[in-house]
Structures are given as C-alpha cells and as structure tokens.
Protein backbone atom coordinates (compact mmCIF):
# COMPACT_ATOMS: atom_id res chain seq x y z
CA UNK A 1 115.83 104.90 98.73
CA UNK A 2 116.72 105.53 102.33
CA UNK A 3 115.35 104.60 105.21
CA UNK A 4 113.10 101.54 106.43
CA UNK A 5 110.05 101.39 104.02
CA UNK A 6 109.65 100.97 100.35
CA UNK A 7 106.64 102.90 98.46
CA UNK A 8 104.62 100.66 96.32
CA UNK A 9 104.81 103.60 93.48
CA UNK A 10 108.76 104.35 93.33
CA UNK A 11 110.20 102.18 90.63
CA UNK A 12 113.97 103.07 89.61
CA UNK A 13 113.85 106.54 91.73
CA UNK A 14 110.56 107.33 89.82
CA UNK A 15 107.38 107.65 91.50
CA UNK A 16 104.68 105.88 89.05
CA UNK A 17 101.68 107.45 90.25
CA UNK A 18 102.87 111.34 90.25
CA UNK A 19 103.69 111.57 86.17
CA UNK A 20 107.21 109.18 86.81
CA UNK A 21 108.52 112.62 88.18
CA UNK A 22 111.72 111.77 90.87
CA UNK A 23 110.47 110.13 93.93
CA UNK A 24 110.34 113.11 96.25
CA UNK A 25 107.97 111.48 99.43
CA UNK A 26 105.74 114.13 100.49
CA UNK A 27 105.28 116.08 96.98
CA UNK A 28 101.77 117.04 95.80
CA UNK A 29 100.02 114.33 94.69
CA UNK A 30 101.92 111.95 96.82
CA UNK A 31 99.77 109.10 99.34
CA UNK A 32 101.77 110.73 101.87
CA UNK A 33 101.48 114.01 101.63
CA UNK A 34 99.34 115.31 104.44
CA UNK A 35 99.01 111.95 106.33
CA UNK A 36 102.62 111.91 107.67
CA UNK A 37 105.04 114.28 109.02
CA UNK A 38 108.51 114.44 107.85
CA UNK A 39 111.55 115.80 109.29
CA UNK A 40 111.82 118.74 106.58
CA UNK A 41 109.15 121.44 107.42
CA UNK A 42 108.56 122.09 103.45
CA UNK A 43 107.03 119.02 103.45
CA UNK A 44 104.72 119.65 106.25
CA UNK A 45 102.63 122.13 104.58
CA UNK A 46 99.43 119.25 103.80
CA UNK A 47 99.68 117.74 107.15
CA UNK A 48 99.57 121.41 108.87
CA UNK A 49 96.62 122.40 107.13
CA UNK A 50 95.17 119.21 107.70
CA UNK A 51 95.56 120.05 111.30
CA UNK A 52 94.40 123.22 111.84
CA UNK A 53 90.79 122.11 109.75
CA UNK A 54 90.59 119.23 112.55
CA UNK A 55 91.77 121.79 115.09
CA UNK A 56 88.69 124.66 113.69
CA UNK A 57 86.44 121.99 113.29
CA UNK A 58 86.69 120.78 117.45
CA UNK A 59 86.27 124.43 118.17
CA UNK A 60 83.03 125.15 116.16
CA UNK A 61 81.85 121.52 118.08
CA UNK A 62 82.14 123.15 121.12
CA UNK A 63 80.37 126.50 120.30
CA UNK A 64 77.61 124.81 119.22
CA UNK A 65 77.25 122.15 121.71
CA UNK A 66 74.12 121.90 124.19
C-alpha cells in the first residue's frame, strides 16, 4: 500500500468488502469511489457525476426560486 492512509477493508492487497478482489481504491463498490478525487482521471468517473447532479440540482434551485 502506498501512500499515507490505510483502508480498514484491504487485508494482504485484498479489499474485504468488494468480493476480496485486488485493492484497487476508487473501484465500484469501493467507500471511496465518488467521495474523493484521485490523481488518475479513470477513477474520477463517480465523483464527476456526483458533481454535475449537485451542480443541476443548484441550477433548478435557482429557476424556481421566489
């Protein structure tokens, strides 16, 4: 594991909660996909969408506002 946190789920390069598949952070079905961003852009795709449904959901706010 690189870098300066340790997930709770990754046990022997195995991630315990997505079927003991390699530890891959940001894969479907991962706690961080789509709360974090990570420096490869493949991984981005939850956190993007994420984004743009906050980002539509301000706009119709202000359409229908007084």
């Amino acid at each position: 594991m690189a870098g300066g946190w340790g997930c709770p789920h990754e046990v022997n390069d195995r991630c315990t909660k997505v079927n003991n598949l390699p530890c891959n952070p940001g894969m479907k079905g991962c706690e961080l996909a789509g709360r974090f961003r990570f420096a490869n852009e493949d991984k981005n795709a939850r956190f993007n969408e994420k984004q743009a449904r906050q980002a539509a959901a301000g706009d119709n706010k202000s359409k229908d506002g007084p």
